[in-house]
Each structure stands twice: as C-alpha cells, then as structure tokens.
Protein backbone atom coordinates (compact mmCIF):
# COMPACT_ATOMS: atom_id res chain seq x y z
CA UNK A 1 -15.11 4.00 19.77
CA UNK A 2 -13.24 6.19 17.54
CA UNK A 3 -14.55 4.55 13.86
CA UNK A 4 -11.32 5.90 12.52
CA UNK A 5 -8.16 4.90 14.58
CA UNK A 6 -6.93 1.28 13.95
CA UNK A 7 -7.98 -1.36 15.99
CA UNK A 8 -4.40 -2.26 16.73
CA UNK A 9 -1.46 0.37 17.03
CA UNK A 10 2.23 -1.23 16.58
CA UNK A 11 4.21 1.70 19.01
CA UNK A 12 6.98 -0.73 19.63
CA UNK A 13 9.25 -3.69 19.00
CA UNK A 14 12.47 -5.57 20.05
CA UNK A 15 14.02 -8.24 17.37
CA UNK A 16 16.98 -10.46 18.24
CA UNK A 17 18.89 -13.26 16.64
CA UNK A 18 16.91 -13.50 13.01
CA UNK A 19 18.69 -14.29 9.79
CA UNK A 20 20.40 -11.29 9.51
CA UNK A 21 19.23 -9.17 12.37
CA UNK A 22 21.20 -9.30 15.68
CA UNK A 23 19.09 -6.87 17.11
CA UNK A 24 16.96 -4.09 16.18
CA UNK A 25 14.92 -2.25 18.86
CA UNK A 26 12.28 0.50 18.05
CA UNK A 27 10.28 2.06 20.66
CA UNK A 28 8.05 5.22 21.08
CA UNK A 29 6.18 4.99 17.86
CA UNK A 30 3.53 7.32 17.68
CA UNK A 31 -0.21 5.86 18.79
CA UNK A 32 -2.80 4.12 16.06
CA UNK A 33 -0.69 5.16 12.92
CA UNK A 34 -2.47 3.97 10.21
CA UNK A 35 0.32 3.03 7.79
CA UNK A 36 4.73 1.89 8.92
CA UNK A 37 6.50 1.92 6.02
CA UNK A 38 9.84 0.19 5.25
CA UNK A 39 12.27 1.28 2.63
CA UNK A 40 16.11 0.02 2.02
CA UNK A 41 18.11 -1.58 -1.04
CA UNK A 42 17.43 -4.91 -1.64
CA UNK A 43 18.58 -7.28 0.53
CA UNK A 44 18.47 -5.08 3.38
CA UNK A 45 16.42 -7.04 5.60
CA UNK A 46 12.90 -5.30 5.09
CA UNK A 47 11.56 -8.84 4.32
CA UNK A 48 12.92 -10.21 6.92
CA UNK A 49 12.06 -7.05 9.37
CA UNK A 50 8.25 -7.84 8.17
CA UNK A 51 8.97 -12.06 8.62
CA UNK A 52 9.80 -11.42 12.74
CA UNK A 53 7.01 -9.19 13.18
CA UNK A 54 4.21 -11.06 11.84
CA UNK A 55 5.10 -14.16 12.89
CA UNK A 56 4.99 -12.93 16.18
CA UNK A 57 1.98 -10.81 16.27
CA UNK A 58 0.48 -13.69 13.80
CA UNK A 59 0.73 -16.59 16.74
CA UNK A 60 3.15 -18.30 14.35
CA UNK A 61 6.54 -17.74 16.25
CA UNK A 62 7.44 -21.68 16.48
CA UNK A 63 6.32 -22.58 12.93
CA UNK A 64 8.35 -19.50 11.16
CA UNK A 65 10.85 -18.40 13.62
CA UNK A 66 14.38 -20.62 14.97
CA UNK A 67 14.30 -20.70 18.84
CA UNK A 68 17.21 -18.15 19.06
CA UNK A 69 15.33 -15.46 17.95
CA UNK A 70 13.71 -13.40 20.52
CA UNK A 71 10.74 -10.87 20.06
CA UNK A 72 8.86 -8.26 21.95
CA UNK A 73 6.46 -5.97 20.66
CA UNK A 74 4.60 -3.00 22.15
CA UNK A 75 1.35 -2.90 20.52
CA UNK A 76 -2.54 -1.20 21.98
CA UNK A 77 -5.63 -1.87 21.03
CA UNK A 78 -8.06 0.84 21.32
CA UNK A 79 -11.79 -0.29 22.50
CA UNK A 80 -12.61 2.17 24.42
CA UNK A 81 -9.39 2.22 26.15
CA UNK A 82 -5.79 1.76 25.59
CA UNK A 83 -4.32 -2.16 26.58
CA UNK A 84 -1.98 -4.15 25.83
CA UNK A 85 -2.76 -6.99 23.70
CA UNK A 86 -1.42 -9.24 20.54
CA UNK A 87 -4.03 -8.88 18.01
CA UNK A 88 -5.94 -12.38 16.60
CA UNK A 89 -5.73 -10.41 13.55
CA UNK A 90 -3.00 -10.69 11.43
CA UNK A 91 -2.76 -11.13 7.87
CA UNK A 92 0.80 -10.85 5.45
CA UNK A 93 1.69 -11.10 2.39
CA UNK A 94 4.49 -11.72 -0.10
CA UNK A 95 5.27 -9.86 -3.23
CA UNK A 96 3.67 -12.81 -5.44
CA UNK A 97 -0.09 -11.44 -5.28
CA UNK A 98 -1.42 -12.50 -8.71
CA UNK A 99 -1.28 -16.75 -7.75
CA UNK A 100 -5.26 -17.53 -6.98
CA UNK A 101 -5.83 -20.55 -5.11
CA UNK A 102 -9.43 -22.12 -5.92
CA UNK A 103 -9.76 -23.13 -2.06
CA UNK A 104 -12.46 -22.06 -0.75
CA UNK A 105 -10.93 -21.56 2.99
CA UNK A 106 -7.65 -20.91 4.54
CA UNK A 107 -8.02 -24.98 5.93
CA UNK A 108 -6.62 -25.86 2.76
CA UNK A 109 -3.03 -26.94 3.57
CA UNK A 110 -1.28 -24.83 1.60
CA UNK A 111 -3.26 -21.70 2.70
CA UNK A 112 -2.85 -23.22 6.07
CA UNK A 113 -2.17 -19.75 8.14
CA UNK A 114 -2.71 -16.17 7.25
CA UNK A 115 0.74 -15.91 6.82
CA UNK A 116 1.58 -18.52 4.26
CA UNK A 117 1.51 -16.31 1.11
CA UNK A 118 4.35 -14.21 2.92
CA UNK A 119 6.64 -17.23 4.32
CA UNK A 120 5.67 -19.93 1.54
CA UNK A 121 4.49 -17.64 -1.64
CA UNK A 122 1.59 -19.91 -1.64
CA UNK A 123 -2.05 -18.76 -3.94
CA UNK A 124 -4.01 -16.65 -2.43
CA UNK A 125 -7.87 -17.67 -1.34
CA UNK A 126 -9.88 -16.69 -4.29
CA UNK A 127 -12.78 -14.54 -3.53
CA UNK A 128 -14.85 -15.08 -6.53
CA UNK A 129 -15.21 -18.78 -4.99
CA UNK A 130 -17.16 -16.37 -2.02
CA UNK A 131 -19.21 -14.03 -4.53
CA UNK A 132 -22.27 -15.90 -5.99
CA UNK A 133 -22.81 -16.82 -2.58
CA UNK A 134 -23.01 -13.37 -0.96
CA UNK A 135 -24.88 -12.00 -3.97
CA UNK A 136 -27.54 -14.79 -3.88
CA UNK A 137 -27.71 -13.84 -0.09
CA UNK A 138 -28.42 -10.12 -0.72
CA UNK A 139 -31.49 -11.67 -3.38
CA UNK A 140 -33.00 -13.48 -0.60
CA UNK A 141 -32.61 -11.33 2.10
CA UNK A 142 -35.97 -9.82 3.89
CA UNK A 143 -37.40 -6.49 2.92
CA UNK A 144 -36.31 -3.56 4.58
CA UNK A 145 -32.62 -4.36 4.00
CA UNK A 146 -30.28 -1.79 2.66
CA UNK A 147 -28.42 -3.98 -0.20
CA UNK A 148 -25.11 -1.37 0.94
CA UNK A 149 -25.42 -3.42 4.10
CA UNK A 150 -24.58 -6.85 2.39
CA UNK A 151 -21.34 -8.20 1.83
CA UNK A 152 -21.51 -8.13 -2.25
CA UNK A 153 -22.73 -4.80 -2.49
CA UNK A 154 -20.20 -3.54 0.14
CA UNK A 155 -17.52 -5.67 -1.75
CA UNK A 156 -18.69 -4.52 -5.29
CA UNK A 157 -18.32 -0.97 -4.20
CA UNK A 158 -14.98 -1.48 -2.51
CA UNK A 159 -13.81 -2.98 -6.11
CA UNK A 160 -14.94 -0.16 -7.65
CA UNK A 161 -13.51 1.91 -5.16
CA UNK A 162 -9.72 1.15 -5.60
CA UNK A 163 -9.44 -0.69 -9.29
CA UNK A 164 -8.30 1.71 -11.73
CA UNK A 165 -11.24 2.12 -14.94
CA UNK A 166 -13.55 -0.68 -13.42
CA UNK A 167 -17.04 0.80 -13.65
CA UNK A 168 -18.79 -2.58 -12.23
CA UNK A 169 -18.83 -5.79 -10.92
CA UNK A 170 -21.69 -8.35 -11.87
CA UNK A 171 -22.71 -12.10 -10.83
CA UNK A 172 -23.52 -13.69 -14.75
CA UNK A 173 -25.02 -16.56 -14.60
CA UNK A 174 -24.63 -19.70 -17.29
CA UNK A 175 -25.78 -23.00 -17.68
CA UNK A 176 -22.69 -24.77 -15.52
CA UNK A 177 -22.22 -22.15 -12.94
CA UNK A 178 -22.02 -18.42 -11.69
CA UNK A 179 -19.02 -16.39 -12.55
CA UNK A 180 -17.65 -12.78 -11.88
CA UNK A 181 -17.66 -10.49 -14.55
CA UNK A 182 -15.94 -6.57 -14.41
CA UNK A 183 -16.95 -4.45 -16.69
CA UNK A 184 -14.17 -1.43 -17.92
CA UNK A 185 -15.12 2.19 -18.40
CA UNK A 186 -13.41 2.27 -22.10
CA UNK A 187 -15.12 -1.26 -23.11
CA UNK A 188 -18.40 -0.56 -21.50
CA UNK A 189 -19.93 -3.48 -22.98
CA UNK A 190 -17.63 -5.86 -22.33
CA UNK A 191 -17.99 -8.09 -19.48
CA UNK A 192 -14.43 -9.49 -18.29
CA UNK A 193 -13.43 -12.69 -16.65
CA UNK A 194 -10.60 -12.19 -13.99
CA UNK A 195 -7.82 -13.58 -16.32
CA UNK A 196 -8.46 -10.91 -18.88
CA UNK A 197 -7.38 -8.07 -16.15
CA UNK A 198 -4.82 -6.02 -16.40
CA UNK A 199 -2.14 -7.45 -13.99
CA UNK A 200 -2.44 -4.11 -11.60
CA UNK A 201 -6.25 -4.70 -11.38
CA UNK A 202 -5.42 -8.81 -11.46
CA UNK A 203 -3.42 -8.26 -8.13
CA UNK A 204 -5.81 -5.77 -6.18
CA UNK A 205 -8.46 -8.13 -6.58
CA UNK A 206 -6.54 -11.39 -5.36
CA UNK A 207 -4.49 -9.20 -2.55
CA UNK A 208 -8.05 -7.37 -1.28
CA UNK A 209 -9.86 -10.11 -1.95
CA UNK A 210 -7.67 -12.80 0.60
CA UNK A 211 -7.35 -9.96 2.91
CA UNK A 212 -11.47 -9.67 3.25
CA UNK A 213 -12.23 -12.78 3.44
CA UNK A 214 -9.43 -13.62 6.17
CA UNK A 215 -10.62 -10.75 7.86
CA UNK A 216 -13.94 -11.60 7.82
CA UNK A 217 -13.06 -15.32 9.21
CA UNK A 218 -11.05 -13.37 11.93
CA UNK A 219 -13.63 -11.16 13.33
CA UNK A 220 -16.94 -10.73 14.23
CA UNK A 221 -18.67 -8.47 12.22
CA UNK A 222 -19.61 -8.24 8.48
CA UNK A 223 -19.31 -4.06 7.90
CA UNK A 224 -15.82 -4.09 6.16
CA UNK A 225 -15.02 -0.43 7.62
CA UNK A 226 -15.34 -2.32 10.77
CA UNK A 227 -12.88 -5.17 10.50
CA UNK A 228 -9.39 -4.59 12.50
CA UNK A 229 -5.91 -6.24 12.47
CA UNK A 230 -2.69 -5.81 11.34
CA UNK A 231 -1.82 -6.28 7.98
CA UNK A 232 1.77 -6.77 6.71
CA UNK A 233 2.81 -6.21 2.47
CA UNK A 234 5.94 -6.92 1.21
CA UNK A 235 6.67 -4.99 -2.10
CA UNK A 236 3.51 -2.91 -2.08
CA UNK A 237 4.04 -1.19 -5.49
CA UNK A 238 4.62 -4.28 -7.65
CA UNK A 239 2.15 -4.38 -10.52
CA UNK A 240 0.61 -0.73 -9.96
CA UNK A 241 0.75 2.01 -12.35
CA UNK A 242 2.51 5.41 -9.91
CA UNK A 243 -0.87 6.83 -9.82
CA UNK A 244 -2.29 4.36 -8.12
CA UNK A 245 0.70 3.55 -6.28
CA UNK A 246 0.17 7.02 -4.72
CA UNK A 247 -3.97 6.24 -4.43
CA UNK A 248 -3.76 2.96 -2.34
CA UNK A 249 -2.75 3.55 0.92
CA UNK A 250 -5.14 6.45 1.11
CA UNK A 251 -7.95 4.26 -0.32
CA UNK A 252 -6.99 1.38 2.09
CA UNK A 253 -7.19 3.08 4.81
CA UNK A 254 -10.74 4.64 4.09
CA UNK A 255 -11.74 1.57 3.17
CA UNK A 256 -10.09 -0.48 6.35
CA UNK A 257 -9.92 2.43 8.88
CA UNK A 258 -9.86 -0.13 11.69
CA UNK A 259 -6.40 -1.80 10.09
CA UNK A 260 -3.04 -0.61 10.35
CA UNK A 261 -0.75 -1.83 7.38
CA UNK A 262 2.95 -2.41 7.68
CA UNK A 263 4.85 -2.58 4.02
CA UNK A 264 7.69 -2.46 2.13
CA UNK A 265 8.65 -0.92 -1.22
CA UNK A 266 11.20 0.32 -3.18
CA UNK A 267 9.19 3.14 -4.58
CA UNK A 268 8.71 6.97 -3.63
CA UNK A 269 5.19 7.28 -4.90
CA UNK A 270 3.23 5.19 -2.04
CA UNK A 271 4.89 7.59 0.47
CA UNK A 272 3.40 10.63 -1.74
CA UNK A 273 -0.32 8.89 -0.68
CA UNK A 274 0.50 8.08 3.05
CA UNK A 275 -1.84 8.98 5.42
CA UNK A 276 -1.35 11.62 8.01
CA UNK A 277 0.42 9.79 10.75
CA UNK A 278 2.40 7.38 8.86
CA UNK A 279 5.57 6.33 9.74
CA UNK A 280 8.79 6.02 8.08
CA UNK A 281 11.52 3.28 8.75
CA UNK A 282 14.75 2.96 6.80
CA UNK A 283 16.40 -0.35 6.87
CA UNK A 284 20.21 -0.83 6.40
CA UNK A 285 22.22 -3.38 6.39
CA UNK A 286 26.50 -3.82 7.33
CA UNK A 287 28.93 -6.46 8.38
CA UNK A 288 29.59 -5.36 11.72
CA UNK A 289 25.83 -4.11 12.98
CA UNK A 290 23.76 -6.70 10.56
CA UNK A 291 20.26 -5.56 9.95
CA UNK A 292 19.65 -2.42 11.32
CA UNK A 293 16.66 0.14 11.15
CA UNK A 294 16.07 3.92 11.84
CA UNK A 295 13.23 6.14 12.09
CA UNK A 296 13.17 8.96 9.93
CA UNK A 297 10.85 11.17 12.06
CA UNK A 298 12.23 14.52 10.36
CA UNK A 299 10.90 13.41 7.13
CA UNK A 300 7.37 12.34 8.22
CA UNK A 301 6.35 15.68 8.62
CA UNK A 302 8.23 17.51 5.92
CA UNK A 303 6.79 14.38 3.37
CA UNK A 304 3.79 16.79 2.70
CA UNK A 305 6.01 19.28 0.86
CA UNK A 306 8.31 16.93 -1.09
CA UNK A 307 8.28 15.87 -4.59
CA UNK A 308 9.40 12.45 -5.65
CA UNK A 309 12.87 13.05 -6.78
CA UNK A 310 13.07 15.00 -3.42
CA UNK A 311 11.94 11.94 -1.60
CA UNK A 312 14.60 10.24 -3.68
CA UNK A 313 17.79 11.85 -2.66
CA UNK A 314 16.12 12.13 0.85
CA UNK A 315 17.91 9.38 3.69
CA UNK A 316 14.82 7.66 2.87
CA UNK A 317 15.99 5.96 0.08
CA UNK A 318 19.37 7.95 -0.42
CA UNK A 319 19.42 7.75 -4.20
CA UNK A 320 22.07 10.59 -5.14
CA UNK A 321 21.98 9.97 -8.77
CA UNK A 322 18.83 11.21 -10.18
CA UNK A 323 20.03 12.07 -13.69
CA UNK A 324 19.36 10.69 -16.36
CA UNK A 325 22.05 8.18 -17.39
CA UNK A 326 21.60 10.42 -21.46
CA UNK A 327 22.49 13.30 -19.42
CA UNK A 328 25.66 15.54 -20.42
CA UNK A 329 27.60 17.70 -17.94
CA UNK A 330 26.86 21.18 -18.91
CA UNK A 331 23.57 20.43 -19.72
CA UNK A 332 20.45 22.40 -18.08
CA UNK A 333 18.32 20.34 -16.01
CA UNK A 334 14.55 20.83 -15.97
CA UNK A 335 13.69 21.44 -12.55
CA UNK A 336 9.68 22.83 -13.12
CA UNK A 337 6.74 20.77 -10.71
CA UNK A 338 5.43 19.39 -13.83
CA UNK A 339 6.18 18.40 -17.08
CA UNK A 340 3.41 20.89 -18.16
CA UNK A 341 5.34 23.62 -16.62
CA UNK A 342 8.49 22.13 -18.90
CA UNK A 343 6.57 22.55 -22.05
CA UNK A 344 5.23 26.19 -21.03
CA UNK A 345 8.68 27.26 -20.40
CA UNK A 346 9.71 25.92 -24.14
CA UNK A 347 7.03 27.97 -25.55
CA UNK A 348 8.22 31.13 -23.77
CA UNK A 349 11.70 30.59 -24.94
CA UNK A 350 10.94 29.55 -28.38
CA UNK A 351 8.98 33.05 -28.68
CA UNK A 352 11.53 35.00 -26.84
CA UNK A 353 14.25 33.86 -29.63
CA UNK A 354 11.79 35.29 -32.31
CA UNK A 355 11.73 38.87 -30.95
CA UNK A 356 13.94 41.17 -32.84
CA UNK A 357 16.77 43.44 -30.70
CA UNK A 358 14.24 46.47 -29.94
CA UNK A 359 11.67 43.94 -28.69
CA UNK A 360 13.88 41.86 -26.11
CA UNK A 361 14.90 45.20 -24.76
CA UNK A 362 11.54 46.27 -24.09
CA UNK A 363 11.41 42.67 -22.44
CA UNK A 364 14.19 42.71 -20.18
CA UNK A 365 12.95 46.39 -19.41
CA UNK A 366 9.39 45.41 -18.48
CA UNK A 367 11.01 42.48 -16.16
CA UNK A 368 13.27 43.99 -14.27
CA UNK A 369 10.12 46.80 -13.57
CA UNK A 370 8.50 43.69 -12.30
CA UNK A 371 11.90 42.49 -10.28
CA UNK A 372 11.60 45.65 -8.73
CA UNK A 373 8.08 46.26 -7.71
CA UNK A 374 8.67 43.05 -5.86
C-alpha cells in the first residue's frame, strides 16, 4: 500500500437538478489527487457544488438533498488495488470553523452527521474534551512504548506542526479539572487557554481538531498519517494569515496523506501551496446554463511558475483589474518578484540621479558593453 496516495480518489462526477445546478458532469479526473479545488465569484455555486458531493459520498443524500436531484460519482479506493467504492469516510465543513461544541461525540443532535457543520453551521466537536484523556493514556501505558505512537503526542506534534508561533501544547492540571494550555514562541512563558488564540490558530485547532476525532471514529486505526476519507472545506482561507494560507494544504496533506480534500476559496495563495497533482475547477454561473463548472487543466501544470497576481488575471479567478484603485494612468507600475526587489531598484535610481553628466555617461557606456557581451 502506497502510504502516500489517498485512500479515496474523486476521478468523476455527474450532478443534476440541485438549487442552481441543472447539470454539471466532470469525468476523467486524474487518479488519487490529493487536493480539487473550487474557485468562482460568490454565489457561483461552489457551495452548493461541495453540498451535492458530500452528501452523496457522505450517505446523507435523503436528509440534505430534494428527490429531483440526481448524483453519480466515479470515485477508487486504492488498497492494494483500484475499485470502485463510496468511501464511509466523509467529513465537510462550512466556513464557520471557530463555533466549539462541548459534546463530547458526534451523537449529540446537533453534531448529528459529519456533515452538519457544512449544511447546518452547527459547533464543531471540541477536541480538548478528548485530550486529558489521551494524555493520561500515554502516562499509563506499558514500558516499551514510543510516546510518538500515542494519540496526544501524535496530536501535540501535529498542532505544532501547522499552528503558526505555537511552540507547545501541555495537559495543566488544577484543582476542578484538566485543561489545554499552548504555549507561543514570543510569550514563552505564557501558557494560553484556547479563547486567548489568535482567531487563525482558534480555527485550525477546532477545524483539525473535529476532523481527527471524526476520523478517528470512522476508521480503524489510531496512526493519524493512516486515517483516509474525503474531506470537503468551504472557504478554506478564512481566518489565515497568506502565509499560511499557502502552508496548509501542503501541511495537510503530509499530515493526512491518506485524505483527499475538496475546497473552496476565493483566494490565490492556497493554490501557490497545492500539492503536485491538484486539481483546478472554476465554477460559473448564467441564466441560461445555471451552475456550471470547468476544468482548468492548462493551468495545473503552469501553477508552478505563476505568481499571485498572475494567478489572478488567470481564467481561474479572471480578476482583470489588479491595480490599485490610488493608481493614476501614466503611472509606472512595479512589476519586480518581490517587494525587496522594489526597494533595491529605488536605491539604484536614487543613486543614479546623484551622478553628475560625465558619470552617467560612463554608466550608460559600461551597460550597453554589458547589453552587448550578451
């Protein structure tokens, strides 16, 4: 078994008759990508795109879906061959990811389905209520025991893994219970309750934390790199600084290599950190065709070599007017990689307008030498 390939591979689906989708059919996507990403304006459809999909794949047609809709989806799961099969796996979620529920299951009624938080914008299950518990396991556990191999210690290191300045995660313990602390890298002696998170770091920890502990409830096996599904995200750059909107779907998938995500946004950053493989779907909307969606194969292999206000103007999101809205016509535009490139190119010029006639002509000599040679 291939430790890296997802355990599911969506290469297919057919959606009819759903809100605003009177059908939509995409076939022939490429086998076990690890990341499908949606982008389109808002109130395109890429919700509702996401909605079909995971009800279907989720078991959860007749609760979410009307009876006119009709779905098909290709998808293969890969144990040691290729077979058709709807994964018992699923997991999606809405773009409200900082809610914690204090339920300590998904049989609480308004967690009732791994869906819910996706469809209903319910709290997510709150996995500090699972914590204590696994770290008090790794305490008793028999000699001879890796602690890497437990589920804090694997958990603690995922945390630390993807949340931006977190240098560690303790169990404190008082006189009324245990609670999770997380300690910051510039307040190294601070020990912080959840609440006092940023709200980037506030919604990694509820969003990863619901999605391990579903995961773990789904299959079989306690090794997090090990855990499959598919897991759908609507609005995946909410709440994240661009830097680590570019980090997390790299991270994610090192950390869930088994799991192929499916996700929307509205930003060009995530695509800069999508995995080799990953697949690009544009979502548009008219009167006549309703929801509609197209891959944009072209620009899943050029994606390596494009900068975000490339990605911008590209058909992926088809954003024309990059300017600045202080810009005048006339006006030069900075086009250097980096702003560091902007400011070295302002030094040049600002000594270039201090050399006196004799010296620039020595300059535009020793150039065009250059120009030549060439």
């Amino acid at each position: 078994m291939n430790k890296r390939v997802p355990k599911y591979s969506l290469e297919g689906f057919n959606i009819k008759n759903y809100q605003g989708i009177k059908e939509i059919d995409i076939q022939n996507l490429p086998q076990a990508s690890p990341w499908i990403f949606l982008t389109g304006e808002n109130g395109f459809g890429k919700t509702s795109v996401l909605k079909a999909l995971s009800a279907f794949i989720g078991k959860k047609k007749e609760m979410y879906l009307p009876q006119a809709t009709k779905i098909a989806v290709d998808i293969k799961e890969y144990k040691g061959k290729n077979r058709s099969s709807l994964p018992k796996e699923c997991v999606a979620y809405g773009p409200n990811r900082l809610s914690i529920s204090d339920a300590r299951s998904s049989n609480d009624p308004k967690l009732e389905t791994n869906l819910s938080s996706l469809f209903e914008n319910t709290p997510l299950l709150n996995i500090e209520s699972y914590l204590p518990n696994w770290y008090k396991d790794q305490l008793l556990a028999l000699n001879g025991i890796k602690s890497s191999d437990h589920l804090f210690e694997q958990t603690r290191n995922l945390f630390l893994k993807v949340m931006p300045n977190l240098v560690d995660m303790k169990i404190v313990s008082n006189n009324i219970k245990d609670e999770v602390v997380y300690i910051e890298e510039n307040e190294p002696k601070i020990n912080k309750e959840l609440h006092q998170l940023a709200s980037g770091n506030k919604s990694l920890v509820a969003f990863i934390g619901d999605l391990l502990i579903r995961l773990l409830q789904q299959n079989s096996t306690k090794d997090i790199r090990q855990l499959g599904g598919i897991v759908f995200i609507d609005e995946m750059d909410l709440h994240l600084h661009p830097i680590w909107q570019k980090k997390l779907p790299t991270l994610l998938s090192e950390i869930f290599p088994r799991i192929q995500f499916v996700a929307s946004t509205h930003s060009p950053i995530p695509l800069l950190g999508a995995p080799e493989g990953s697949v690009f779907l544009k979502v548009n909307r008219s009167e006549e065709e309703g929801i509609t969606v197209e891959r944009l194969e072209t620009l899943e292999t050029e994606i390596k070599n494009l900068l975000p206000n490339t990605i911008l103007s590209s058909p992926i999101f088809g954003f024309n007017e990059i300017f600045s809205v202080q810009h005048h016509k006339g006006e030069k535009v900075q086009t250097e990689d980096t702003y560091e490139d902007v400011l070295k190119r302002k030094k040049v010029k600002e000594k270039i307008s201090k050399l006196n006639p004799e010296q620039e002509a020595e300059l535009k000599e020793f150039l065009k030498k250059r120009r030549d040679e060439k």
